[in-house]
C-alpha atoms as a PDB file:
ATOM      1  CA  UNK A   1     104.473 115.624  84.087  1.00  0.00           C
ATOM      2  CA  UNK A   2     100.863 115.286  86.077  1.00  0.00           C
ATOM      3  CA  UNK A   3     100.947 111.514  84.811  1.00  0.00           C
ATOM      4  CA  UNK A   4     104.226 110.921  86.243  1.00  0.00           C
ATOM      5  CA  UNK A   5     103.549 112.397  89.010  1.00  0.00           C
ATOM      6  CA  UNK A   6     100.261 110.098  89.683  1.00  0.00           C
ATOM      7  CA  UNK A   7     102.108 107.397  88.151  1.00  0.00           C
ATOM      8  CA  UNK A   8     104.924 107.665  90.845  1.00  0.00           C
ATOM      9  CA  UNK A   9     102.077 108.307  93.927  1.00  0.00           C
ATOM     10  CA  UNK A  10     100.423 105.225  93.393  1.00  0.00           C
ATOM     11  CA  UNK A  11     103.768 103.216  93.062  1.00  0.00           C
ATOM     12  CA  UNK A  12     104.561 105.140  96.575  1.00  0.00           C
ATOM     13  CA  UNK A  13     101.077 104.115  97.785  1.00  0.00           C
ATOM     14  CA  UNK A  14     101.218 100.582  96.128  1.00  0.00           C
ATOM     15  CA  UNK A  15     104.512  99.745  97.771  1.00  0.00           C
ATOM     16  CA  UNK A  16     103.693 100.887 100.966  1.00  0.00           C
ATOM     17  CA  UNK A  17     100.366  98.581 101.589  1.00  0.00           C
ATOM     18  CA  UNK A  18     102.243  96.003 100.147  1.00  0.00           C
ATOM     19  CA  UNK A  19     105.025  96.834 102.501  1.00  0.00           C
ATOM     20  CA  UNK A  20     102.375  96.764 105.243  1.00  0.00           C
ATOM     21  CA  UNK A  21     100.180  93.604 104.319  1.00  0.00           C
ATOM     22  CA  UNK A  22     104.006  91.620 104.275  1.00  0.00           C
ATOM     23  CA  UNK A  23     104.505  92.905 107.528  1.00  0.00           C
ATOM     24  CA  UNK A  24     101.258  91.983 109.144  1.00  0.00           C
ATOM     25  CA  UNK A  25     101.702  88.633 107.449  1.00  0.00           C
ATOM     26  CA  UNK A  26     104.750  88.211 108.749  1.00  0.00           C
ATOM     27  CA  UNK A  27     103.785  88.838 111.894  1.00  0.00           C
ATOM     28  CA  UNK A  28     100.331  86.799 111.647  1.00  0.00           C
ATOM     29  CA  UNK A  29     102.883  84.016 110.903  1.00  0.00           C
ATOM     30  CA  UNK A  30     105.243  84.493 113.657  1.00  0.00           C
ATOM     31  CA  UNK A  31     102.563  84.308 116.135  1.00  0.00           C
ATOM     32  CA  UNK A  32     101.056  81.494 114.939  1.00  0.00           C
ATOM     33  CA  UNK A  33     104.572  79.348 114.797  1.00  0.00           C
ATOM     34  CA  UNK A  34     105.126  80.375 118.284  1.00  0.00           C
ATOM     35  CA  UNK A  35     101.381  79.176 119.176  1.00  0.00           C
ATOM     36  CA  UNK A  36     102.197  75.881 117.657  1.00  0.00           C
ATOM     37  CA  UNK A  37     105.727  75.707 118.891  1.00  0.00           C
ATOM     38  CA  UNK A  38     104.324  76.310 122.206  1.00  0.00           C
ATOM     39  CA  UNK A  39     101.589  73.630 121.867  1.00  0.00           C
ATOM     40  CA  UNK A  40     104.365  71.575 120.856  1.00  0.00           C
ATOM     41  CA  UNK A  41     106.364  71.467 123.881  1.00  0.00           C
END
């Protein structure tokens, strides 16, 4: 039960910075194609 229980929290955590890097990434990226779009015009 305790090793599910860990097992679960560090899927929770896990998903949740990955959640958070793809976001930032994401964002990172949008910013930069508007730079460039921007640059482009």
């Amino acid at each position: 039960m305790t090793v599910a229980m860990v097992f679960i929290t560090l899927f929770l955590t896990d998903a949740g910075i990955l959640q958070a890097w793809l976001q930032r990434l994401s964002e990172s990226a949008e910013a930069l194609s508007i730079k460039l779009y921007g640059h482009s015009r």
